[in-house]
PDB file of N, CA and C in Angstrom:
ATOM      1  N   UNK A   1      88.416 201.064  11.348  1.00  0.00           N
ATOM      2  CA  UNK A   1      87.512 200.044  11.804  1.00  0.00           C
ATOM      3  C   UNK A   1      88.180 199.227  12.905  1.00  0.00           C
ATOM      4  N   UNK A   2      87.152 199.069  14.201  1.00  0.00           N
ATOM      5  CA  UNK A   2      88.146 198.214  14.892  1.00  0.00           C
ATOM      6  C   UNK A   2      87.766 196.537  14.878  1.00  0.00           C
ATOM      7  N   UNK A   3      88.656 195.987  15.737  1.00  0.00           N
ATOM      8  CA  UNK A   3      88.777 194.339  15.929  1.00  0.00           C
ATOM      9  C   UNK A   3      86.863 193.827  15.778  1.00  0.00           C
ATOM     10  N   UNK A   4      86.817 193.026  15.014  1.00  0.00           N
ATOM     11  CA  UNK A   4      85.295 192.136  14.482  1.00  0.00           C
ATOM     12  C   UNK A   4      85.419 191.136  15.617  1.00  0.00           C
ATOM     13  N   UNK A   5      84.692 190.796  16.560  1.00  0.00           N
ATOM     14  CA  UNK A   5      84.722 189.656  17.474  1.00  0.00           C
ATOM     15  C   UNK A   5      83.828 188.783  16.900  1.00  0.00           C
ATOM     16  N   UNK A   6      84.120 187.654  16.395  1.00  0.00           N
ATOM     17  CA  UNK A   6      83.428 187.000  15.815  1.00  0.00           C
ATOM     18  C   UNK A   6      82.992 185.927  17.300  1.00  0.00           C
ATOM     19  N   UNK A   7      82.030 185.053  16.956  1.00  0.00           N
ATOM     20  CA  UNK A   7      81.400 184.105  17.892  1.00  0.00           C
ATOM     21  C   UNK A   7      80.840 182.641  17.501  1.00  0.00           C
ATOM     22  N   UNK A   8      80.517 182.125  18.511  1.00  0.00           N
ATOM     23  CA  UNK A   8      80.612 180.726  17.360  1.00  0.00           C
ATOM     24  C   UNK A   8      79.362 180.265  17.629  1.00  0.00           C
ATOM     25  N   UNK A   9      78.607 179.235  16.628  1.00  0.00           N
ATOM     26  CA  UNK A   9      77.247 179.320  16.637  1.00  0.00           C
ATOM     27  C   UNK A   9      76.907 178.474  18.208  1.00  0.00           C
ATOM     28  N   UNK A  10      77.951 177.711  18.776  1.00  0.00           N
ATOM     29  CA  UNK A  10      77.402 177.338  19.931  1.00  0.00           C
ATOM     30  C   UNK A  10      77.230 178.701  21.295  1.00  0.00           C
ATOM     31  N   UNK A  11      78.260 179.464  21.026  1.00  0.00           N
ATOM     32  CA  UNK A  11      77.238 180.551  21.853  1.00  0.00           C
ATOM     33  C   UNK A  11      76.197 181.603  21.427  1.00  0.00           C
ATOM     34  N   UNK A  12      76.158 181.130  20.033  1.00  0.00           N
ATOM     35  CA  UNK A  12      74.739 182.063  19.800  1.00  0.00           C
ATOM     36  C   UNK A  12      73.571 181.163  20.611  1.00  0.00           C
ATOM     37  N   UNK A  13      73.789 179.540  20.118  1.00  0.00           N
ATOM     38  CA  UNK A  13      72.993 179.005  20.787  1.00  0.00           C
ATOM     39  C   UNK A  13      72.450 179.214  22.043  1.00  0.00           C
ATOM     40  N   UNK A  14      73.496 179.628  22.839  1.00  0.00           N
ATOM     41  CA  UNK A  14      73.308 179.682  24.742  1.00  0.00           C
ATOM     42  C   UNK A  14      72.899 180.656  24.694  1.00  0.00           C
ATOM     43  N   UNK A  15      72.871 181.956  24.034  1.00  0.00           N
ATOM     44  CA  UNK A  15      72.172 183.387  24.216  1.00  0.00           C
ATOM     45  C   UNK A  15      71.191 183.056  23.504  1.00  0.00           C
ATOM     46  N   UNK A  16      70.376 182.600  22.839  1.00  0.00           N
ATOM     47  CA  UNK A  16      68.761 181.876  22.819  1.00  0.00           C
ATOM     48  C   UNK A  16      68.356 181.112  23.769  1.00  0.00           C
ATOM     49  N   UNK A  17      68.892 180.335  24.229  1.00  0.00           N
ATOM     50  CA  UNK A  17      68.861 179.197  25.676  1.00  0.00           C
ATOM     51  C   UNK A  17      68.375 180.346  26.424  1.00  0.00           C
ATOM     52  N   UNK A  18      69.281 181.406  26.653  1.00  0.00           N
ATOM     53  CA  UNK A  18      69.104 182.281  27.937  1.00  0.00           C
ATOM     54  C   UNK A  18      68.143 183.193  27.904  1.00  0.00           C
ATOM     55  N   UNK A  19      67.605 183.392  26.259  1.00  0.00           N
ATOM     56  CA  UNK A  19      66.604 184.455  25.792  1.00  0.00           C
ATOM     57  C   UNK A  19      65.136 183.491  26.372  1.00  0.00           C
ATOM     58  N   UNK A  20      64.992 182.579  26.065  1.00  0.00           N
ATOM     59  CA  UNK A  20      64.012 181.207  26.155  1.00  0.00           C
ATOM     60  C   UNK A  20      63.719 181.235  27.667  1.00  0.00           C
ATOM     61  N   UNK A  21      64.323 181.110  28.348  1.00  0.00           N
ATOM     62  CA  UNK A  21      64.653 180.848  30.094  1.00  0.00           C
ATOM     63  C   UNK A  21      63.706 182.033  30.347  1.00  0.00           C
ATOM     64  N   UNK A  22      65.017 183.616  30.156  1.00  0.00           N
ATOM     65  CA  UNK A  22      64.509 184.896  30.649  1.00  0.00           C
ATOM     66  C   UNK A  22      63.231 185.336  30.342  1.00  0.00           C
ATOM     67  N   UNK A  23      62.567 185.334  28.844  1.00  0.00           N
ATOM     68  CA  UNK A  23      61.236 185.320  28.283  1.00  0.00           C
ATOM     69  C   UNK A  23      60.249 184.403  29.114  1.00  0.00           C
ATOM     70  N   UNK A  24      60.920 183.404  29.307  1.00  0.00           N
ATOM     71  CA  UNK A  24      59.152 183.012  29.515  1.00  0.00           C
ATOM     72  C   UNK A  24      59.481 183.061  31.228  1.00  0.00           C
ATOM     73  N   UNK A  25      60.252 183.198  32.017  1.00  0.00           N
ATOM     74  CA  UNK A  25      60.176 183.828  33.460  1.00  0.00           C
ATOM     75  C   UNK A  25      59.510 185.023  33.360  1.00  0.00           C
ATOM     76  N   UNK A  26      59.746 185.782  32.484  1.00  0.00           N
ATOM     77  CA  UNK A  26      59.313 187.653  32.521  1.00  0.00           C
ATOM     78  C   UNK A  26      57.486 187.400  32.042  1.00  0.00           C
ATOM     79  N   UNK A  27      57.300 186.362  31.166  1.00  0.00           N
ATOM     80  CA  UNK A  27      55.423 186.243  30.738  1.00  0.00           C
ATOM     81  C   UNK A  27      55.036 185.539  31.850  1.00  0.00           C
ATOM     82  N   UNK A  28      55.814 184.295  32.795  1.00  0.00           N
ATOM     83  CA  UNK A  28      55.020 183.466  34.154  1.00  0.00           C
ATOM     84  C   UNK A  28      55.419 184.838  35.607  1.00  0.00           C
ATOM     85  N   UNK A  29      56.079 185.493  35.198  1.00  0.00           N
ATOM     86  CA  UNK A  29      55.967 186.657  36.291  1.00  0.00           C
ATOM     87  C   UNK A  29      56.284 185.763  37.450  1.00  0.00           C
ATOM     88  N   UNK A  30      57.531 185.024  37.110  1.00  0.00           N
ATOM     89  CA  UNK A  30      58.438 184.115  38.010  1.00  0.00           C
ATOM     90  C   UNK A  30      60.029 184.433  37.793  1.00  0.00           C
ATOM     91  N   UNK A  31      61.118 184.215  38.739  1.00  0.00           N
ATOM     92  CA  UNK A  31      62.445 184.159  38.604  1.00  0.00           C
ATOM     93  C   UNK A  31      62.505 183.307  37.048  1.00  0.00           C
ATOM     94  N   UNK A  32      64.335 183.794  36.694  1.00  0.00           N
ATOM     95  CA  UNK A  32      64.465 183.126  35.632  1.00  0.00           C
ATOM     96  C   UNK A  32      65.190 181.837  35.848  1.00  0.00           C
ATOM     97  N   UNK A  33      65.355 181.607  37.409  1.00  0.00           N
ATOM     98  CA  UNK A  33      66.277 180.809  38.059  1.00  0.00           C
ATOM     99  C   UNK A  33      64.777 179.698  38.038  1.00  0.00           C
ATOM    100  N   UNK A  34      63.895 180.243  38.286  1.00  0.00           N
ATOM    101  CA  UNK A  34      62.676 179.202  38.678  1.00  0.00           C
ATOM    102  C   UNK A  34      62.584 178.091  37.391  1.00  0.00           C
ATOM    103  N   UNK A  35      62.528 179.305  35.953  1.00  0.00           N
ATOM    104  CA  UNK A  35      62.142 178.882  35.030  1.00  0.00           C
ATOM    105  C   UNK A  35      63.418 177.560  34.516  1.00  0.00           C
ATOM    106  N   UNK A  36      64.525 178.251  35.048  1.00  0.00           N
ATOM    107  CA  UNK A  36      65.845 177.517  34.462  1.00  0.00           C
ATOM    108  C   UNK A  36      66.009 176.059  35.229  1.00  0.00           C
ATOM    109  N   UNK A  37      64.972 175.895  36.465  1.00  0.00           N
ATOM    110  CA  UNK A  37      65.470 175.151  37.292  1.00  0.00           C
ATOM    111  C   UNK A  37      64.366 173.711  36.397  1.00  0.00           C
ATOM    112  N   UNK A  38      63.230 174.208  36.680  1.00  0.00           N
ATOM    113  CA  UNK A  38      62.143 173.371  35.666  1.00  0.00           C
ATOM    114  C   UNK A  38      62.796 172.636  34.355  1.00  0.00           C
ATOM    115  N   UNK A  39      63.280 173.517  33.550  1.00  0.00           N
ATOM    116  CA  UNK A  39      63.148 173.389  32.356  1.00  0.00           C
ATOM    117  C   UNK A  39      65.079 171.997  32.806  1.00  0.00           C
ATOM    118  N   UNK A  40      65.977 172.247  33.458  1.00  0.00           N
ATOM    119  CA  UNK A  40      67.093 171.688  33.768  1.00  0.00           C
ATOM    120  C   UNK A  40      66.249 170.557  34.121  1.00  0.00           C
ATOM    121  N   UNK A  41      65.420 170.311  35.321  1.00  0.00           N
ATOM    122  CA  UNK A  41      64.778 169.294  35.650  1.00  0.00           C
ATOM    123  C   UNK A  41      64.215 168.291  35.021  1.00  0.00           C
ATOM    124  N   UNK A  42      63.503 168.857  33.739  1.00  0.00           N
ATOM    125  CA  UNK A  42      63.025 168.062  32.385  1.00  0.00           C
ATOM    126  C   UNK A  42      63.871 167.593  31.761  1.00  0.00           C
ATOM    127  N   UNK A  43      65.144 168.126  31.455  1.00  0.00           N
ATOM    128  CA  UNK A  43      66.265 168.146  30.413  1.00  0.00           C
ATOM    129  C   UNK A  43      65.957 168.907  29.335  1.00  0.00           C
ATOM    130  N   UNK A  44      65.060 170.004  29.354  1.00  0.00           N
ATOM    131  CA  UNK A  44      64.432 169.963  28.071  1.00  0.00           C
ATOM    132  C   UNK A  44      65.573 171.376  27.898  1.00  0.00           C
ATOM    133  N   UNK A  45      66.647 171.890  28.278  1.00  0.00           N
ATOM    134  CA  UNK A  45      67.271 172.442  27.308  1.00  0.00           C
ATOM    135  C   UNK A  45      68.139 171.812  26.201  1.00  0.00           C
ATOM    136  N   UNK A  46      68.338 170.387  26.307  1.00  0.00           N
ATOM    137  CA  UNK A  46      69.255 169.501  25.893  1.00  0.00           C
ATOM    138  C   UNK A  46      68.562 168.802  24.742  1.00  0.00           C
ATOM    139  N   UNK A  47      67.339 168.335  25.403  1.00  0.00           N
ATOM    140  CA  UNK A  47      66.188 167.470  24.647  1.00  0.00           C
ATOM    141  C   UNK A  47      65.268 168.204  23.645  1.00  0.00           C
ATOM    142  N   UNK A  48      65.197 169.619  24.171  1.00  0.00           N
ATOM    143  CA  UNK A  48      63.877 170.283  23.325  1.00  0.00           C
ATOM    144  C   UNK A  48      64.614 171.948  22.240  1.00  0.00           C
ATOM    145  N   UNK A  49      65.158 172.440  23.598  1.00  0.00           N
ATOM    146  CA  UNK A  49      65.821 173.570  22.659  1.00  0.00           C
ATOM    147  C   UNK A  49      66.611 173.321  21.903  1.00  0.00           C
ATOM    148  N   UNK A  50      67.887 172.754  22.367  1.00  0.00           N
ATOM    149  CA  UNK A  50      69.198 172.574  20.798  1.00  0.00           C
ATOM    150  C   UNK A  50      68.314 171.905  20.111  1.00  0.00           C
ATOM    151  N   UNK A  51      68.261 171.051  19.994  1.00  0.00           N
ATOM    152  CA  UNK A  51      67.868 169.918  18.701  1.00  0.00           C
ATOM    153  C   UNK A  51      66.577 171.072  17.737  1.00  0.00           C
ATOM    154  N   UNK A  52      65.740 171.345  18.519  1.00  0.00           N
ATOM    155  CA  UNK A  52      65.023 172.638  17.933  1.00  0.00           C
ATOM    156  C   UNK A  52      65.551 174.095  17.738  1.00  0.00           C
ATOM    157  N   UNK A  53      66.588 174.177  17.964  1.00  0.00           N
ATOM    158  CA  UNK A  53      67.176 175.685  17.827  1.00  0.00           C
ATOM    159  C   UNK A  53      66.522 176.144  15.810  1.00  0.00           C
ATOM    160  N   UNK A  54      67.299 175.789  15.210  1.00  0.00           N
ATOM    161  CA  UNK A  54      67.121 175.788  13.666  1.00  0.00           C
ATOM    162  C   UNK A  54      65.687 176.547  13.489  1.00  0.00           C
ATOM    163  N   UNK A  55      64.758 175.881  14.255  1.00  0.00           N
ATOM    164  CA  UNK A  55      62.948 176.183  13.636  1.00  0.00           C
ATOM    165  C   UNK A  55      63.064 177.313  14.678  1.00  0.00           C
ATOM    166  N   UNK A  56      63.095 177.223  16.099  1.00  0.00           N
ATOM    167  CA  UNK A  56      62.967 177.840  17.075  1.00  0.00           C
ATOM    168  C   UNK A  56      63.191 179.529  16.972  1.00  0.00           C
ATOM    169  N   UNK A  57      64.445 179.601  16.287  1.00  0.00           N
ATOM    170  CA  UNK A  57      65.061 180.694  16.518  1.00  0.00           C
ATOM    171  C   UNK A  57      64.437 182.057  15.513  1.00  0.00           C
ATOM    172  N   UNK A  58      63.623 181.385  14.626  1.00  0.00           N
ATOM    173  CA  UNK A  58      63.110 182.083  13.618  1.00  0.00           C
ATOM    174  C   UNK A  58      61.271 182.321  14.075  1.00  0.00           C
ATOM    175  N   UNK A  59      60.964 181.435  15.218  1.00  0.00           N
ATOM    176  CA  UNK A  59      59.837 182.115  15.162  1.00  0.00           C
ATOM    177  C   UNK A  59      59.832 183.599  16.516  1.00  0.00           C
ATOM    178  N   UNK A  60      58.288 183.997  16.545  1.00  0.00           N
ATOM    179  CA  UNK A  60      58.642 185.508  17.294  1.00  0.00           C
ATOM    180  C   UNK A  60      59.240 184.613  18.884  1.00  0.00           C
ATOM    181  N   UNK A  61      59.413 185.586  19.717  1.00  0.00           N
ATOM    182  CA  UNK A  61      59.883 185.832  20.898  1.00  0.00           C
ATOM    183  C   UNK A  61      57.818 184.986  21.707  1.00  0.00           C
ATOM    184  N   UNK A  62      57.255 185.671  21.566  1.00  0.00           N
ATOM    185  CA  UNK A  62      55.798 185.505  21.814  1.00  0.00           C
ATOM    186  C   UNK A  62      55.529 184.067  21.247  1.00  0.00           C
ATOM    187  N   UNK A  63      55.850 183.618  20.481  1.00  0.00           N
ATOM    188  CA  UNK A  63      55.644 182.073  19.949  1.00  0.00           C
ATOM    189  C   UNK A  63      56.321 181.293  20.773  1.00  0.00           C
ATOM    190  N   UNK A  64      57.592 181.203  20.728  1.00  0.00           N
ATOM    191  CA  UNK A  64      58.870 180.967  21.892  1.00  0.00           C
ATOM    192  C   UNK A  64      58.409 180.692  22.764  1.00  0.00           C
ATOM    193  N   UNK A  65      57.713 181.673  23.740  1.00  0.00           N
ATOM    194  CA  UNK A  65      57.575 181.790  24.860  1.00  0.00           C
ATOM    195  C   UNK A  65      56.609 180.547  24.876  1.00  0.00           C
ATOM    196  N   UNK A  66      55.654 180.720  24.087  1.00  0.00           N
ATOM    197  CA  UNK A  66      54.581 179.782  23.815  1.00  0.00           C
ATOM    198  C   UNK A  66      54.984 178.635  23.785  1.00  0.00           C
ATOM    199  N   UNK A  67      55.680 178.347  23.142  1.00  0.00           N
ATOM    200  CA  UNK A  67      56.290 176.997  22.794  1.00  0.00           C
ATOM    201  C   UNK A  67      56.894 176.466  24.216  1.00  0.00           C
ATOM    202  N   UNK A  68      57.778 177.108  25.032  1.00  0.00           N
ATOM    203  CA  UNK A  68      58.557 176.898  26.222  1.00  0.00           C
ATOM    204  C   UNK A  68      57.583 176.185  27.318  1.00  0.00           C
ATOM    205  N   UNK A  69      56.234 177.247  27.747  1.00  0.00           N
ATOM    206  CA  UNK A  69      55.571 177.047  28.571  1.00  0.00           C
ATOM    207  C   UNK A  69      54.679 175.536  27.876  1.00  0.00           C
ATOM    208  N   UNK A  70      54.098 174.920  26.711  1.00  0.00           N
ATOM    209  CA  UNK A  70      53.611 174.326  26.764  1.00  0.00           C
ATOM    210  C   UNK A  70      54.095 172.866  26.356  1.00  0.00           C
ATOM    211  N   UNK A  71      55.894 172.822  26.553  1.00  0.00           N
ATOM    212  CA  UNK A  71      56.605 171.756  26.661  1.00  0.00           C
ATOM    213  C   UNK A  71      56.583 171.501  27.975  1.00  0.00           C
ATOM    214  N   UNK A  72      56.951 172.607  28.469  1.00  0.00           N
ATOM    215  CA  UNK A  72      57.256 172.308  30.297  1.00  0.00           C
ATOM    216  C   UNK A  72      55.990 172.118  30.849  1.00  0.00           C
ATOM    217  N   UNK A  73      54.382 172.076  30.231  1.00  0.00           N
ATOM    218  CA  UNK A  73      53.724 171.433  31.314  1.00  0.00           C
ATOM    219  C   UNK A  73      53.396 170.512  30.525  1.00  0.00           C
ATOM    220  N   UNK A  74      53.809 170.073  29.243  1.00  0.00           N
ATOM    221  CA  UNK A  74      53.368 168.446  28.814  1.00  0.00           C
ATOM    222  C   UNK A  74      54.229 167.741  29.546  1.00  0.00           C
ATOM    223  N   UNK A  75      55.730 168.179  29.374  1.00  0.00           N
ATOM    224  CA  UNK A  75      56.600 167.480  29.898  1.00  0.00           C
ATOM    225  C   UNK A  75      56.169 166.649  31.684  1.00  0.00           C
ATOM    226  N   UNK A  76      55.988 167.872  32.368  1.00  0.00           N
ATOM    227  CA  UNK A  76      55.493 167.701  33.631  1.00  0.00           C
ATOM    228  C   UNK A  76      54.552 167.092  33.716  1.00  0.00           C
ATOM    229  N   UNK A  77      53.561 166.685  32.862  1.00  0.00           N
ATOM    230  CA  UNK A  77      52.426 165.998  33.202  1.00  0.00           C
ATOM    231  C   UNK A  77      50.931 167.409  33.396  1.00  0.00           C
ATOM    232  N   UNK A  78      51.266 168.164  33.705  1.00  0.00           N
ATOM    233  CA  UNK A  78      50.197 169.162  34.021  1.00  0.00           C
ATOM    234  C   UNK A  78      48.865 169.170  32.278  1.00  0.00           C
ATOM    235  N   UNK A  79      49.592 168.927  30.945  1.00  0.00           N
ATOM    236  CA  UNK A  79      48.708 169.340  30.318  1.00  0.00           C
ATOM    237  C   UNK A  79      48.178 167.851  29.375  1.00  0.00           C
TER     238      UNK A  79
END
């Protein structure tokens, strides 16, 4: 058996951060730089994802996405 690389839950965290970003760029059929730039702009990886990681991470990918897009246009004012 070889070497177990273990990891620590703050970068599991950032590879959901980055799953969150990339997902809902790939459903707005926009860069993930676009999506990353918005969501940095809000604060809402700081404000909305960590603090929600726990609930977040357990629902689908398709919920997620859901969830992402309709923070970032409350946040923005759009909804």
């Amino acid at each position: 058996m070889g070497n177990i690389m273990e990891i620590s839950h703050e970068q599991i965290v950032l590879a959901f951060v980055a799953t969150c970003v990339e997902a809902t760029a790939r459903h707005l059929g926009v860069t993930y730089m676009e999506v990353y730039s918005r969501m940095k702009k809000l604060d809402m990886i700081e404000k909305y994802i960590y603090p929600n990681y726990e609930t977040l991470h357990t629902e689908s990918r398709e919920n997620v996405v859901n969830d992402m897009i309709e923070c970032m246009e409350r946040w923005e004012g759009r909804r």
